[in-house]
Protein backbone atom coordinates (compact mmCIF):
# COMPACT_ATOMS: atom_id res chain seq x y z
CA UNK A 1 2.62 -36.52 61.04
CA UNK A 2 6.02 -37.90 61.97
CA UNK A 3 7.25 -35.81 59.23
CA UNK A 4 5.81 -32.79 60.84
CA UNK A 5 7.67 -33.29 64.14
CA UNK A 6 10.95 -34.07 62.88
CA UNK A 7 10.95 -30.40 61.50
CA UNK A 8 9.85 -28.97 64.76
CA UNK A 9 12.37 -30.85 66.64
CA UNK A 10 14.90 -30.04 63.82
CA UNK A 11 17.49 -26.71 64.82
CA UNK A 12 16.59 -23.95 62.55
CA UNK A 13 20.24 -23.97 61.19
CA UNK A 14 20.08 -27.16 59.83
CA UNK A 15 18.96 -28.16 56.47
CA UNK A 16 15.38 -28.58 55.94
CA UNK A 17 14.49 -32.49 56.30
CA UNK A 18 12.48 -33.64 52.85
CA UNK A 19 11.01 -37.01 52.95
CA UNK A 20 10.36 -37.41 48.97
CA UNK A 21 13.01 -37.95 46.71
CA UNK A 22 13.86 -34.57 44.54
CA UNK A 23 12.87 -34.90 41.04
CA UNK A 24 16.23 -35.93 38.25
CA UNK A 25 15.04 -32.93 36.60
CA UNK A 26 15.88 -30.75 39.48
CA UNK A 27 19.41 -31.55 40.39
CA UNK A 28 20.90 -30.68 36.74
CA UNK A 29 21.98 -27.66 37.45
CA UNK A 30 21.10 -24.04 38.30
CA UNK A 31 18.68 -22.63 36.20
CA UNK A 32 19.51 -20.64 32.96
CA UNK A 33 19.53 -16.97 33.94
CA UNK A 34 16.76 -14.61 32.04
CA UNK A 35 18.02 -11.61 29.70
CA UNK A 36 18.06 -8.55 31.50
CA UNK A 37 14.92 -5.97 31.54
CA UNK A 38 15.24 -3.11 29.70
CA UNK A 39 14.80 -0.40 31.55
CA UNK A 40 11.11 1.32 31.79
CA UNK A 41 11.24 5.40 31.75
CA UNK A 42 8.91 7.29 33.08
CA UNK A 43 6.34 8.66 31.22
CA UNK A 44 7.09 12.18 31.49
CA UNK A 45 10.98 11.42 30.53
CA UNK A 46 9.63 9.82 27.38
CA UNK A 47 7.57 12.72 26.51
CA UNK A 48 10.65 15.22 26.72
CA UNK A 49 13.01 12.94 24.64
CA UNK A 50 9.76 13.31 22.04
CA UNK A 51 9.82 16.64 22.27
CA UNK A 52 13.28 16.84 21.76
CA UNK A 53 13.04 14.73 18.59
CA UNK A 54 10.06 17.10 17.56
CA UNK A 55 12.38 20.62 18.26
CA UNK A 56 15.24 19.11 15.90
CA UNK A 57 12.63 18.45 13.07
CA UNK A 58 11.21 22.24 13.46
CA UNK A 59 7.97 20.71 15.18
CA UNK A 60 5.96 21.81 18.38
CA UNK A 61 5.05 18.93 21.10
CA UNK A 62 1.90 18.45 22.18
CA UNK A 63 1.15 17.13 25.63
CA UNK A 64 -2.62 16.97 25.45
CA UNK A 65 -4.58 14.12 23.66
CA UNK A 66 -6.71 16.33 22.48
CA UNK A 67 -4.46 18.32 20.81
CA UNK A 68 -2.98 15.29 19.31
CA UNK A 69 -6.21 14.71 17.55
CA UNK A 70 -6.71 18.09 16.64
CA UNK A 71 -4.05 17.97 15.01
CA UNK A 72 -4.58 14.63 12.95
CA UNK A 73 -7.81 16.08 11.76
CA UNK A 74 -6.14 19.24 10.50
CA UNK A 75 -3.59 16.90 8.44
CA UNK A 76 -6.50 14.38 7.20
CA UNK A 77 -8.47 17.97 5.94
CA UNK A 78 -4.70 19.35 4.23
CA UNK A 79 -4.66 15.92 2.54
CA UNK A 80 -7.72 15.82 1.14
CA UNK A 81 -7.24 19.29 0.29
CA UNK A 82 -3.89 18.62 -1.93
CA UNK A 83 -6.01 15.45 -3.59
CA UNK A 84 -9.51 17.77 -4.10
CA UNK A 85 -10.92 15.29 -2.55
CA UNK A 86 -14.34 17.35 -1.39
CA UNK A 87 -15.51 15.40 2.30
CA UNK A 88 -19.26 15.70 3.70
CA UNK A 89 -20.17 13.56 6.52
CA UNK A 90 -23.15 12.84 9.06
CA UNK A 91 -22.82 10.96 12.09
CA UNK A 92 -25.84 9.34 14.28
CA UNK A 93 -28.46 8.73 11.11
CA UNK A 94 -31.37 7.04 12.78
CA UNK A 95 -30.92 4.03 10.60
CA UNK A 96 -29.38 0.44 10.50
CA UNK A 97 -26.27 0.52 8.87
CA UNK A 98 -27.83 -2.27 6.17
CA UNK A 99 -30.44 0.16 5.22
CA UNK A 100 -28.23 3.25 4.46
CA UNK A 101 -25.81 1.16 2.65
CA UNK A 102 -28.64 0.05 0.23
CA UNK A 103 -28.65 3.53 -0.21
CA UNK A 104 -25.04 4.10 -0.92
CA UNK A 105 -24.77 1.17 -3.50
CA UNK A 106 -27.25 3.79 -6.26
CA UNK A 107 -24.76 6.71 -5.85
CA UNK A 108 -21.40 4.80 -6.27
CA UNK A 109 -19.34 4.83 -9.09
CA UNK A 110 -21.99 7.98 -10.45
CA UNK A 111 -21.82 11.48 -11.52
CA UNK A 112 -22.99 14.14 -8.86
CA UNK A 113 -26.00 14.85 -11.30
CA UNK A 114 -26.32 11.14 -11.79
CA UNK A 115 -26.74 10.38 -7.91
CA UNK A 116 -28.88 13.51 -7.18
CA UNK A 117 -31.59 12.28 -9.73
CA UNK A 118 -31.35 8.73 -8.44
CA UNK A 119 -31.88 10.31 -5.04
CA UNK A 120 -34.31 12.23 -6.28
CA UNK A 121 -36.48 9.83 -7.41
CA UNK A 122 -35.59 7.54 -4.22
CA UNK A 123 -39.02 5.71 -2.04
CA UNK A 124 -36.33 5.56 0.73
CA UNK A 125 -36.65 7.17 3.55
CA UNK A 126 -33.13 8.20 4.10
CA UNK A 127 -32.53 9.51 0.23
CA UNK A 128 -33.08 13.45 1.32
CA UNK A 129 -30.27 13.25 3.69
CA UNK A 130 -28.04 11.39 1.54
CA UNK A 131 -28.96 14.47 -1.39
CA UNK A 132 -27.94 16.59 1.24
CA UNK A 133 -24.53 15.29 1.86
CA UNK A 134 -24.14 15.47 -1.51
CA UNK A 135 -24.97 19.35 -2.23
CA UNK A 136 -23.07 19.77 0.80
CA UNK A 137 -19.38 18.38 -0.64
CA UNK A 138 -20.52 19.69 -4.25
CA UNK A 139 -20.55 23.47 -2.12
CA UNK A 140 -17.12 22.82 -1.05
CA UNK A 141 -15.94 22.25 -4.30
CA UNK A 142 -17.63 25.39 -5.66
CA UNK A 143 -16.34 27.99 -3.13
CA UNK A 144 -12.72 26.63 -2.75
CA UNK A 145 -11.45 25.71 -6.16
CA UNK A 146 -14.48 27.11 -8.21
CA UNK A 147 -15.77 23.16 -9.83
CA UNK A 148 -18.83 23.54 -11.51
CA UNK A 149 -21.09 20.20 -10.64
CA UNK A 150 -21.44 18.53 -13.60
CA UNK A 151 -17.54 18.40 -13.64
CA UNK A 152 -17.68 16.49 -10.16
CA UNK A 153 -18.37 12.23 -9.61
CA UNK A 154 -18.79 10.33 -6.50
CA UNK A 155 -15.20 8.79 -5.49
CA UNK A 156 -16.35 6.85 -2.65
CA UNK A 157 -19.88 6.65 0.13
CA UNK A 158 -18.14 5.45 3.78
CA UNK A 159 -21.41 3.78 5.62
CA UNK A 160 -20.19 2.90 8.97
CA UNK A 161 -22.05 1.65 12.39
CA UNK A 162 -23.03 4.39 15.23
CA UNK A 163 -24.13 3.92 18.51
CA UNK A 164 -26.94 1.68 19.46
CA UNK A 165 -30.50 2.23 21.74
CA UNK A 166 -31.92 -0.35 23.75
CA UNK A 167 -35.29 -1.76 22.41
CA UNK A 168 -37.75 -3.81 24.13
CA UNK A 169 -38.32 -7.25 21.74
CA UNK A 170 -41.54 -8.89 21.83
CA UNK A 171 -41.84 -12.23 21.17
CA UNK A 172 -44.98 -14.90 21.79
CA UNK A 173 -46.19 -16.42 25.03
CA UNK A 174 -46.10 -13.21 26.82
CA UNK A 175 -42.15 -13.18 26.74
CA UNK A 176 -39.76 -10.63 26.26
CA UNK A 177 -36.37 -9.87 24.98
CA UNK A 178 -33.52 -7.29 24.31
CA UNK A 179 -33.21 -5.84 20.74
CA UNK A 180 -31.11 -2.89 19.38
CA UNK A 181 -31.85 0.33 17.66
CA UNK A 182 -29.05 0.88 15.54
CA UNK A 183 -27.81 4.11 13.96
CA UNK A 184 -25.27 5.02 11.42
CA UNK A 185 -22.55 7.76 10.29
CA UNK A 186 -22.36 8.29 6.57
CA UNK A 187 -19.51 10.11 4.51
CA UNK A 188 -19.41 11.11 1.30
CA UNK A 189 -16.41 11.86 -0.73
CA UNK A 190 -16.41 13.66 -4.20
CA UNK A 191 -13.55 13.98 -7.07
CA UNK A 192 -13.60 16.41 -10.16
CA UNK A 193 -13.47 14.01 -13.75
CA UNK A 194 -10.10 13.65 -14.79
CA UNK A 195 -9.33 13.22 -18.57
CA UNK A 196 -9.52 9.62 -19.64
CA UNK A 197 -10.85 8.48 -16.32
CA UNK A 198 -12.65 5.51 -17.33
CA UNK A 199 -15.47 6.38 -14.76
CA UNK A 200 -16.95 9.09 -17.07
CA UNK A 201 -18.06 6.82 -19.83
CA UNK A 202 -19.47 4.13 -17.41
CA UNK A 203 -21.53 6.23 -14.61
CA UNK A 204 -24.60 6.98 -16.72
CA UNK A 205 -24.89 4.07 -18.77
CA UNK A 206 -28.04 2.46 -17.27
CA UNK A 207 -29.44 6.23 -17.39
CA UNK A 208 -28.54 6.34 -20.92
CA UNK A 209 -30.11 3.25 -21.96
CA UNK A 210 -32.98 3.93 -20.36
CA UNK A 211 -33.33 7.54 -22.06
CA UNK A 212 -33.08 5.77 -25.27
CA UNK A 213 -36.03 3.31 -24.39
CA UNK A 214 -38.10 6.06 -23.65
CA UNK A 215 -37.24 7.89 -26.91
CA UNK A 216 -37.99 5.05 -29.15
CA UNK A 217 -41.41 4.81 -27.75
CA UNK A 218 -42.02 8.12 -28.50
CA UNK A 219 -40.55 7.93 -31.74
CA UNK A 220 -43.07 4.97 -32.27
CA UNK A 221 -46.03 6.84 -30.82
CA UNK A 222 -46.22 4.13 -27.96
CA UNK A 223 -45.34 6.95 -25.10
């Protein structure tokens, strides 16, 4: 209180009046001074020096974000393109991303006509659209560089998570709870048989083996 009325009776030109001592640590000195900021441009004089940048490298700007990802699309498709690297995807599968991967496991490391017959043959649900992916990307091949498919193997099968649906759980006791419906994008990438790719002597072995059990049994009459 008495503190409180020594500052109101205090002239406002005076110092204030501080009734704790100041801390050691605060009468060292003046405190260090902070680096300069650098200086923030706007956003529309960074995108002119960029497009300045872009003019002396013989490229055009573009000011949209759409056309921005236009145009990393366009370069993903040319590179694929210069590697014959044949691309067929599918996006929202109604299907957990743990079930179409089970899916994706038979066709890797496989021969196109390998992974059609194992798709072929498939109890999964899922198997015809897979199959389809796959004509799809052998297609490609055929009409732009003229690849027969028996000269084609799977590089690589890209499972990755889609977008989800809310589902009611049920659980005991009357009780309820929130579950997930989860769907999936699949892509499917195929790559012509290169000589001495060491692929080509591996894909079919289990098919091979298995075509020679069935030939001995018929050999022996057992079939």
């Amino acid at each position: 209180r008495w503190a409180m009325v020594l500052r109101a009776l205090a002239p406002r030109s005076a110092a204030p009046l501080c009734t704790t001592p100041a801390h050691p640590s605060t009468t060292t000195g003046p405190a260090p001074a902070l680096p300069p900021r650098p200086p923030k441009f706007p956003r529309k004089l960074r995108r002119e020096a960029e497009a300045e940048v872009l003019a002396l490298e013989g490229r055009e700007m573009l000011w949209s974000n759409r056309a921005r990802r236009k145009e990393a699309r366009q370069r993903k498709r040319e590179a694929a393109l210069a590697q014959r690297l044949y691309v067929a995807r599918k996006n929202e599968i109604r299907v957990s991303p743990w079930k179409l991967n089970l899916l994706a496991m038979q066709i890797r490391r496989l021969t196109l006509q390998d992974a059609l017959a194992q798709m072929r043959f498939s109890k999964k649900r899922r198997s015809d659209e897979v199959a389809e992916l796959l004509q799809d990307a052998a297609q490609q091949a055929h009409e732009r560089h003229g690849v027969e498919r028996s000269e084609l193997r799977v590089a690589e099968v890209i499972v990755n998570k889609g977008s989800s649906r809310p589902l009611i759980h049920f659980m005991g006791r009357g009780r309820v709870g929130r579950g997930k419906r989860l769907w999936s994008h699949l892509e499917v990438r195929l790559r012509p048989i290169e000589d001495g790719d060491k692929l080509h002597a591996e894909v079919s072995r289990h098919i091979k083996s298995r075509s020679k059990f069935l030939a001995a049994k018929q050999r022996k009459g057992l079939a």
